[in-house]
C-alpha atoms as a PDB file:
ATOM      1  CA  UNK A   1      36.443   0.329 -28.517  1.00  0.00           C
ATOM      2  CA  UNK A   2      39.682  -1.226 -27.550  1.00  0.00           C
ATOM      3  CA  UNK A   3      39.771  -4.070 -24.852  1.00  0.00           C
ATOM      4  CA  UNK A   4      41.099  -2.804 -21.465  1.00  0.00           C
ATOM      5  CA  UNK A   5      44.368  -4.916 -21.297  1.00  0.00           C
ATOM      6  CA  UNK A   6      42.889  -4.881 -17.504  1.00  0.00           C
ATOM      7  CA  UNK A   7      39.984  -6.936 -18.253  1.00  0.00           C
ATOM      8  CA  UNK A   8      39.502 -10.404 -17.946  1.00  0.00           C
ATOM      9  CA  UNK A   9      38.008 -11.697 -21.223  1.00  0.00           C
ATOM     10  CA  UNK A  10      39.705  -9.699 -23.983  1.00  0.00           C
ATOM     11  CA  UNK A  11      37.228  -9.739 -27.029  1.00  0.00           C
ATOM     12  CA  UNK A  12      39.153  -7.900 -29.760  1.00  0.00           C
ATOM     13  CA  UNK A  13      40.494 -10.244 -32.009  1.00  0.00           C
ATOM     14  CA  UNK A  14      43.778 -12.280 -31.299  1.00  0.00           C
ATOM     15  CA  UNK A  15      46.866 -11.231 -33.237  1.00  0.00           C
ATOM     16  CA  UNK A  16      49.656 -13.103 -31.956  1.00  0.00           C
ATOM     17  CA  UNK A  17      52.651 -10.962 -32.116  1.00  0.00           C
ATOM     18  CA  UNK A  18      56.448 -12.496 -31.241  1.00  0.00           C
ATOM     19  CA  UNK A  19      58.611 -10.590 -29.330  1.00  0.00           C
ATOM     20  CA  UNK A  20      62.282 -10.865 -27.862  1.00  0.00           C
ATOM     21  CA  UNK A  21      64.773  -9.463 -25.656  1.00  0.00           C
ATOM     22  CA  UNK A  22      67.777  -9.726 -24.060  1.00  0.00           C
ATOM     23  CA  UNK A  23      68.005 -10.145 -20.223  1.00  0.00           C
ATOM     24  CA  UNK A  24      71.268 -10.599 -18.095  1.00  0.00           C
ATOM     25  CA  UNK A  25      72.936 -12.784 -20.667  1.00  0.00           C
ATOM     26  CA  UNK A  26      69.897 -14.658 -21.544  1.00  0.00           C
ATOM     27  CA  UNK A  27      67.690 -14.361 -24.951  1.00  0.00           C
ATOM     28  CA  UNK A  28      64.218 -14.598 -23.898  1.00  0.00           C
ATOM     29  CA  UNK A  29      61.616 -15.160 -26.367  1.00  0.00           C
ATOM     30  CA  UNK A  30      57.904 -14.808 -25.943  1.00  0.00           C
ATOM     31  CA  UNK A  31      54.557 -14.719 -27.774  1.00  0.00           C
ATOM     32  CA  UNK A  32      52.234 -11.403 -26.896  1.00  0.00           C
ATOM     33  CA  UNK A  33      48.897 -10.276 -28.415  1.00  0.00           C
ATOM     34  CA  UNK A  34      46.039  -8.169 -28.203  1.00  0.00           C
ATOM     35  CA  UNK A  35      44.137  -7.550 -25.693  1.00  0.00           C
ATOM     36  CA  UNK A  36      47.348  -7.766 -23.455  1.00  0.00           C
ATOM     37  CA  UNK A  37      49.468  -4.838 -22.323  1.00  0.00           C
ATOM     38  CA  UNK A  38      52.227  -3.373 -24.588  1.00  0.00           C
ATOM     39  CA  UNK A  39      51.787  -6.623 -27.877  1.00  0.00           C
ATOM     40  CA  UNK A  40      54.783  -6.643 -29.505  1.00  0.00           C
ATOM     41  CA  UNK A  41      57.935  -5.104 -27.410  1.00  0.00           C
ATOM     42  CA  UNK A  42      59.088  -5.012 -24.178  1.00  0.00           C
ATOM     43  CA  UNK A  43      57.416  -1.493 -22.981  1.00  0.00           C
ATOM     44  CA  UNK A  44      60.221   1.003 -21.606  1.00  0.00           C
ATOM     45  CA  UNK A  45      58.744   0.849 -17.725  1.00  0.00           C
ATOM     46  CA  UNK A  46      59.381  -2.811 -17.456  1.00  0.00           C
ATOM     47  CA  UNK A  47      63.013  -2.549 -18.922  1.00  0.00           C
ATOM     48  CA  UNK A  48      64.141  -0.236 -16.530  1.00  0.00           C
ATOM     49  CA  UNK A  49      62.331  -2.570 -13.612  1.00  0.00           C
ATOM     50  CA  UNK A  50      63.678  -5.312 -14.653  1.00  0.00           C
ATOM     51  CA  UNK A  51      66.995  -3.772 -14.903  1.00  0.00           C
ATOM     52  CA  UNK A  52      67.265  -2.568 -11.695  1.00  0.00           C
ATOM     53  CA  UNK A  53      66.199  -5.338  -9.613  1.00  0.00           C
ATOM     54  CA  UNK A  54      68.855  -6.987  -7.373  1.00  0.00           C
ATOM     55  CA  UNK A  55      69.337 -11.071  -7.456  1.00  0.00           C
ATOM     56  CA  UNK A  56      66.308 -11.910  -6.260  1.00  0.00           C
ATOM     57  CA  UNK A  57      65.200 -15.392  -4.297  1.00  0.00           C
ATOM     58  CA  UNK A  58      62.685 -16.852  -2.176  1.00  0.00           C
ATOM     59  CA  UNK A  59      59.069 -16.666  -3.422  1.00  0.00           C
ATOM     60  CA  UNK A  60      58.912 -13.672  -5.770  1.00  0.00           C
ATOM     61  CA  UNK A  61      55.400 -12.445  -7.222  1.00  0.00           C
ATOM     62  CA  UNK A  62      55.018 -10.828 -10.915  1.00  0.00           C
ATOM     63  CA  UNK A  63      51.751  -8.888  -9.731  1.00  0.00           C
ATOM     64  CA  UNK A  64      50.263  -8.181 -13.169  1.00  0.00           C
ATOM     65  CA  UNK A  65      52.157 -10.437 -15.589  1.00  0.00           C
ATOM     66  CA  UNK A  66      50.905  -9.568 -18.568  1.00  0.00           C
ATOM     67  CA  UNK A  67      51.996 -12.172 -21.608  1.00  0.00           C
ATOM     68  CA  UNK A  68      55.023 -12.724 -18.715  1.00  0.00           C
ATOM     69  CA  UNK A  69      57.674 -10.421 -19.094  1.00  0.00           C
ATOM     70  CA  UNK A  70      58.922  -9.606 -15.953  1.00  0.00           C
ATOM     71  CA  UNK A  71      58.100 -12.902 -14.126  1.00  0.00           C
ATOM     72  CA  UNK A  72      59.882 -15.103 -16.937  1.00  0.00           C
ATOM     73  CA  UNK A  73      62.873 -12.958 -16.744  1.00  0.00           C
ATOM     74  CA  UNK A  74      63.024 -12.822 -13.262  1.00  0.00           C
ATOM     75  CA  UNK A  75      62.838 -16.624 -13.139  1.00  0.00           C
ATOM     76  CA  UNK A  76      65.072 -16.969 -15.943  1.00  0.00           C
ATOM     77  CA  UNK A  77      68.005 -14.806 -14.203  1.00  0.00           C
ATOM     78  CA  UNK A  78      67.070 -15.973 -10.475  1.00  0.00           C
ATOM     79  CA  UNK A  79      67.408 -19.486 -10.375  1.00  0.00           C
ATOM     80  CA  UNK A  80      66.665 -19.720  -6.527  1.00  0.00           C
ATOM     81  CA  UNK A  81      63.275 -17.468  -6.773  1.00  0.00           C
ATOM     82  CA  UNK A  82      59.870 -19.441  -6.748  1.00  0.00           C
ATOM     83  CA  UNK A  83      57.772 -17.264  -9.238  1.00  0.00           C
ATOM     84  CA  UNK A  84      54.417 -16.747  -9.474  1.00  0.00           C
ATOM     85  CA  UNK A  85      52.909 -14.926 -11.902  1.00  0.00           C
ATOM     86  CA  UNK A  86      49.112 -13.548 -11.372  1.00  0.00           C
ATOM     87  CA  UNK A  87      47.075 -11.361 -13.596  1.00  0.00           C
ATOM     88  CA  UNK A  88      43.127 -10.905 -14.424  1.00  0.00           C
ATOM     89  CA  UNK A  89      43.445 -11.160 -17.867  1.00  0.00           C
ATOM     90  CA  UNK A  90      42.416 -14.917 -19.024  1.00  0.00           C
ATOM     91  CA  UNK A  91      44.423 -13.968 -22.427  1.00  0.00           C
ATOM     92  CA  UNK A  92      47.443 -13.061 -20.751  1.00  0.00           C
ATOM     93  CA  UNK A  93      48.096 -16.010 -18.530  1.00  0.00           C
ATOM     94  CA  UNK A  94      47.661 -18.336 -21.410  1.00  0.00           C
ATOM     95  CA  UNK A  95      50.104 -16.179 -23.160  1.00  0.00           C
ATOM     96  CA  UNK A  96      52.139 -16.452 -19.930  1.00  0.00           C
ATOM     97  CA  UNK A  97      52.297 -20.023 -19.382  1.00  0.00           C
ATOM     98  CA  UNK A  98      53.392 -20.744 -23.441  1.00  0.00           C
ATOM     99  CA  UNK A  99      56.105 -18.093 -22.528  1.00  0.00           C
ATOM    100  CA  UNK A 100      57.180 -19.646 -19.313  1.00  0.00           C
ATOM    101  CA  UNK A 101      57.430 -23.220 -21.473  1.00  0.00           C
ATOM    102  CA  UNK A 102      59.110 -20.977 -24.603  1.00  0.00           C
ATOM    103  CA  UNK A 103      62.155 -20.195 -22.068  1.00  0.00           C
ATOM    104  CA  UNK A 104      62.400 -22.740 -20.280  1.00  0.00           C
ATOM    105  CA  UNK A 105      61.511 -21.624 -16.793  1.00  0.00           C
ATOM    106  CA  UNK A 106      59.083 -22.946 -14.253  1.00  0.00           C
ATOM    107  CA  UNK A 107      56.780 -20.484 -12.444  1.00  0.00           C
ATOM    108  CA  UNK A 108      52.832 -20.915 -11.052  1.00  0.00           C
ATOM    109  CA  UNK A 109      50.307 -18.738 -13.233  1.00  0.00           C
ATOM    110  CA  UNK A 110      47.521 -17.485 -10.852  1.00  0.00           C
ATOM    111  CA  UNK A 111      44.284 -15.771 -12.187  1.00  0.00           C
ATOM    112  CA  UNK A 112      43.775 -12.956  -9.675  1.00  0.00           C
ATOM    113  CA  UNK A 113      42.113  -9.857  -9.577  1.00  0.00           C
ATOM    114  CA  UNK A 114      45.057  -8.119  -8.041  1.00  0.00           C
ATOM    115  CA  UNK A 115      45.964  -9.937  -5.205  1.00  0.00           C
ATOM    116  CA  UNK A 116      42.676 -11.122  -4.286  1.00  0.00           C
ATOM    117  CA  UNK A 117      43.471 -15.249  -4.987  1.00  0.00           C
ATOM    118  CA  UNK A 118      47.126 -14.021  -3.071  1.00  0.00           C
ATOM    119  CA  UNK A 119      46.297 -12.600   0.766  1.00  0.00           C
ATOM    120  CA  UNK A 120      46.949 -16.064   1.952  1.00  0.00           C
ATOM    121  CA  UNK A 121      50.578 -16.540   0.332  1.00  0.00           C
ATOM    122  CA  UNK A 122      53.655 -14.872   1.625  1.00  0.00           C
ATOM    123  CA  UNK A 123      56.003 -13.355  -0.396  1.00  0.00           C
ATOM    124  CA  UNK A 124      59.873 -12.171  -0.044  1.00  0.00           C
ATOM    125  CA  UNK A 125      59.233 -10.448  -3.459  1.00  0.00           C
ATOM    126  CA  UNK A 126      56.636  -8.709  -5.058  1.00  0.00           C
ATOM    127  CA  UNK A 127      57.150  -7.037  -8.422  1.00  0.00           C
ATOM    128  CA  UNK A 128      54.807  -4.824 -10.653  1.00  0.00           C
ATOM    129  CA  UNK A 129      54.576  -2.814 -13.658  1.00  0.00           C
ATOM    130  CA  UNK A 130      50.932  -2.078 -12.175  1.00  0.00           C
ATOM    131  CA  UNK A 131      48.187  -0.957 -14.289  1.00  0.00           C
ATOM    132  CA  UNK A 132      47.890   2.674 -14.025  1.00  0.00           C
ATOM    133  CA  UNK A 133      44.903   3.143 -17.073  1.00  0.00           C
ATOM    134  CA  UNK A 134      42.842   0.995 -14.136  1.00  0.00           C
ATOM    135  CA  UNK A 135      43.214   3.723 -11.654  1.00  0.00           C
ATOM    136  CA  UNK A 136      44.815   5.130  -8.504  1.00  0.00           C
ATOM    137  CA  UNK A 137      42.147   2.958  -6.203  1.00  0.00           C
ATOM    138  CA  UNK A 138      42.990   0.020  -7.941  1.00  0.00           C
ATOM    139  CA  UNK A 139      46.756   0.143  -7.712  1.00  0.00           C
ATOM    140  CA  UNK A 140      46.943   1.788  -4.354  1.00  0.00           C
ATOM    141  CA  UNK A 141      45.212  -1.562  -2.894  1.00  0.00           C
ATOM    142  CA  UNK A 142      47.377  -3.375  -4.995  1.00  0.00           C
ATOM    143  CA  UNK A 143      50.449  -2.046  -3.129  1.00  0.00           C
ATOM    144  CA  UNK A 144      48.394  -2.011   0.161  1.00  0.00           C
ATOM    145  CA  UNK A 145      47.637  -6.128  -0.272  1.00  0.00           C
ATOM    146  CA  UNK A 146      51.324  -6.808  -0.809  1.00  0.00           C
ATOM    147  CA  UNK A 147      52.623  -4.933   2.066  1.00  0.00           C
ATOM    148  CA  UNK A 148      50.340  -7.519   3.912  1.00  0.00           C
ATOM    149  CA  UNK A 149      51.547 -10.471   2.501  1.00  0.00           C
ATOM    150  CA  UNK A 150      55.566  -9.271   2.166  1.00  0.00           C
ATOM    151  CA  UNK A 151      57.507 -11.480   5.235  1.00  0.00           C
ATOM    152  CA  UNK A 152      59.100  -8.547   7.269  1.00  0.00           C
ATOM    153  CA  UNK A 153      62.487  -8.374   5.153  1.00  0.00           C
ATOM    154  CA  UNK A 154      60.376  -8.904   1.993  1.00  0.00           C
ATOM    155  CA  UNK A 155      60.289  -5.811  -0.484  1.00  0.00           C
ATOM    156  CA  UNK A 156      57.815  -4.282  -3.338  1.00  0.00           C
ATOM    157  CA  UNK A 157      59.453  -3.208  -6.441  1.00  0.00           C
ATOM    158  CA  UNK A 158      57.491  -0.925  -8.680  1.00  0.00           C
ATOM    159  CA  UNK A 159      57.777   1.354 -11.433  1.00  0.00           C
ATOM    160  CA  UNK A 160      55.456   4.444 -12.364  1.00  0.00           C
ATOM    161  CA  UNK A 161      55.952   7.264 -15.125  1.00  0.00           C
ATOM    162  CA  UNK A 162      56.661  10.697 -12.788  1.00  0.00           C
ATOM    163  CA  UNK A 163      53.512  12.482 -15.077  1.00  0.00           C
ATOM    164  CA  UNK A 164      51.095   9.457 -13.931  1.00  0.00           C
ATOM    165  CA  UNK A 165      51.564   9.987 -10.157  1.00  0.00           C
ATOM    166  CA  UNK A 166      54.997   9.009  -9.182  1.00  0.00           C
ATOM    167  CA  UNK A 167      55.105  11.606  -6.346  1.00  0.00           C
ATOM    168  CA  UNK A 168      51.721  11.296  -5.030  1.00  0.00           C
ATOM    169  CA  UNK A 169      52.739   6.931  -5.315  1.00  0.00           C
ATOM    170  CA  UNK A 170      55.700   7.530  -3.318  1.00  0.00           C
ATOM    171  CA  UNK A 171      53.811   9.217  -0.693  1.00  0.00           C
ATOM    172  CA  UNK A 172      51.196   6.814  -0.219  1.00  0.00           C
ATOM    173  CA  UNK A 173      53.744   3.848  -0.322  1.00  0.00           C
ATOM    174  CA  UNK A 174      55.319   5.423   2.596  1.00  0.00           C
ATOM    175  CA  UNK A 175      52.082   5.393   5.008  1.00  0.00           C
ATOM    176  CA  UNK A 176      52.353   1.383   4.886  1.00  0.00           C
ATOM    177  CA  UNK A 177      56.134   1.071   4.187  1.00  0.00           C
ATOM    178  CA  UNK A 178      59.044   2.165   6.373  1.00  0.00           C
ATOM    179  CA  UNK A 179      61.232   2.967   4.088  1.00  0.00           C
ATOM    180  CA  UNK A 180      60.689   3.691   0.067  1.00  0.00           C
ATOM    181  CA  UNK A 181      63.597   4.925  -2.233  1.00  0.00           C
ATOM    182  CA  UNK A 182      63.739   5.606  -5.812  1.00  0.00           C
ATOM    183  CA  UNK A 183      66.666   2.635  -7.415  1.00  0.00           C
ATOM    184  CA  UNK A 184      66.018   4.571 -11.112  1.00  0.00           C
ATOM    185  CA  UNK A 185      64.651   7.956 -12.754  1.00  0.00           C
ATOM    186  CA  UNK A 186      64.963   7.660 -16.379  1.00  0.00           C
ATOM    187  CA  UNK A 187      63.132   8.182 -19.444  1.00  0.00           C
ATOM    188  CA  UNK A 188      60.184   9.757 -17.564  1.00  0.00           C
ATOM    189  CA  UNK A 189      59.800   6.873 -15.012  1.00  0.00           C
ATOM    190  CA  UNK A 190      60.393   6.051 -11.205  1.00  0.00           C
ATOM    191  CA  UNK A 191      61.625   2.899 -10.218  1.00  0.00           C
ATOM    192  CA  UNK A 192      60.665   2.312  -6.678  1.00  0.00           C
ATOM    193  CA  UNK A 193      61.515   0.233  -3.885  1.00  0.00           C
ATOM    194  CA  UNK A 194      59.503  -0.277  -1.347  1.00  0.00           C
ATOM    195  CA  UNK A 195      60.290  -1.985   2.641  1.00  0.00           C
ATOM    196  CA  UNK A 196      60.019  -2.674   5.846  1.00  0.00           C
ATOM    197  CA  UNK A 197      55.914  -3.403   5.493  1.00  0.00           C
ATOM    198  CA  UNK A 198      53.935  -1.539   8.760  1.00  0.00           C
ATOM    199  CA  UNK A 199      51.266  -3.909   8.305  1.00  0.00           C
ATOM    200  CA  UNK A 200      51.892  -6.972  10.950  1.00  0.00           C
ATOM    201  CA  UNK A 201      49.438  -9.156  10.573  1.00  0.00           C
ATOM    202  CA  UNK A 202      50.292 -11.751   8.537  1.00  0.00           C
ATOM    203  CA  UNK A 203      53.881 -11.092   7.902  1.00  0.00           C
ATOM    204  CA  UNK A 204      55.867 -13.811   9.405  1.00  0.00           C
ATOM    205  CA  UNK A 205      58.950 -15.093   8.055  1.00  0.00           C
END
């Protein structure tokens, strides 16, 4: 059976696989592999998240990273965010700190199991392709957690294919969000954004 790219150790065997694309005038270049969401390309959810972010600064969280896509790019094209990159998977933030040293970009890489290591940190930023295969309890707390740890003008960006839940998402996002609007639907995918956090403890500027 196939590694869940969810896991932390990844035992299938490593097949490094390059991989590049272009990102607001930049060439990014990275190294994925197995055992890691979506080896070898840049999977169509996180394009169209990536592409419609605004400028983003402050301290900006790539909940999920994977091998790094989004966080590197964001970094890349935001030169006044702080990233930090966090993910479960022990392959993928290896693979995520050769790609932040690949492109030239300086971000933390976190091990957490969602945002578990995170609930301390505040965030103007939070970003996430999240993993759906791991299921709706998993990335319903995820989005939960980082409405607690958003400062109060702070925002979650997301993206979800409509078959996988995107309706059901967007009505759970707004019991601990007061306001959630849709920035892309395209290709079967929702690209959400998600502010105004109802939680208040914790989220001080």
């Amino acid at each position: 059976m196939n590694d869940q790219y969810y896991t932390a150790d990844p035992t299938s065997e490593s097949k490094p696989t390059p991989c590049a694309f272009p990102y607001r005038g930049y060439g990014l270049n990275f190294m994925t592999d197995a055992g890691v969401f979506s080896k070898g390309e840049l999977d169509v959810g996180s394009r169209l998240l990536l592409d419609a972010l605004p400028a983003l600064e402050g301290d900006v969280l790539d909940l999920g990273c994977g091998w790094g896509a989004i966080g590197v790019a964001i970094a890349k094209a935001n030169r006044n965010a702080r990233v930090v990159m966090a993910d479960v998977n022990h392959r993928a933030l290896g693979l995520a700190k050769e790609n932040c040293q690949r492109n030239g970009v300086a971000a933390e890489v976190i091990e957490s199991d969602g945002m578990s290591a995170l609930m301390e940190r505040r965030f103007d930023a939070v970003v996430t392709n999240p993993p759906i295969r791991a299921g709706k309890q998993v990335i319903y707390k995820m989005f939960a957690d980082a409405a607690k740890t958003l400062r109060g003008d702070g925002a979650l960006y997301l993206v979800i294919r409509k078959q996988q839940g995107a309706e059901s998402c967007v009505k759970y996002l707004r019991t601990l969000y007061g306001a959630v609007e849709k920035l892309d639907k395209s290709a079967g995918f929702w690209v959400l954004k998600a502010t105004e956090p109802k939680e208040e403890t914790g989220n001080e500027v």
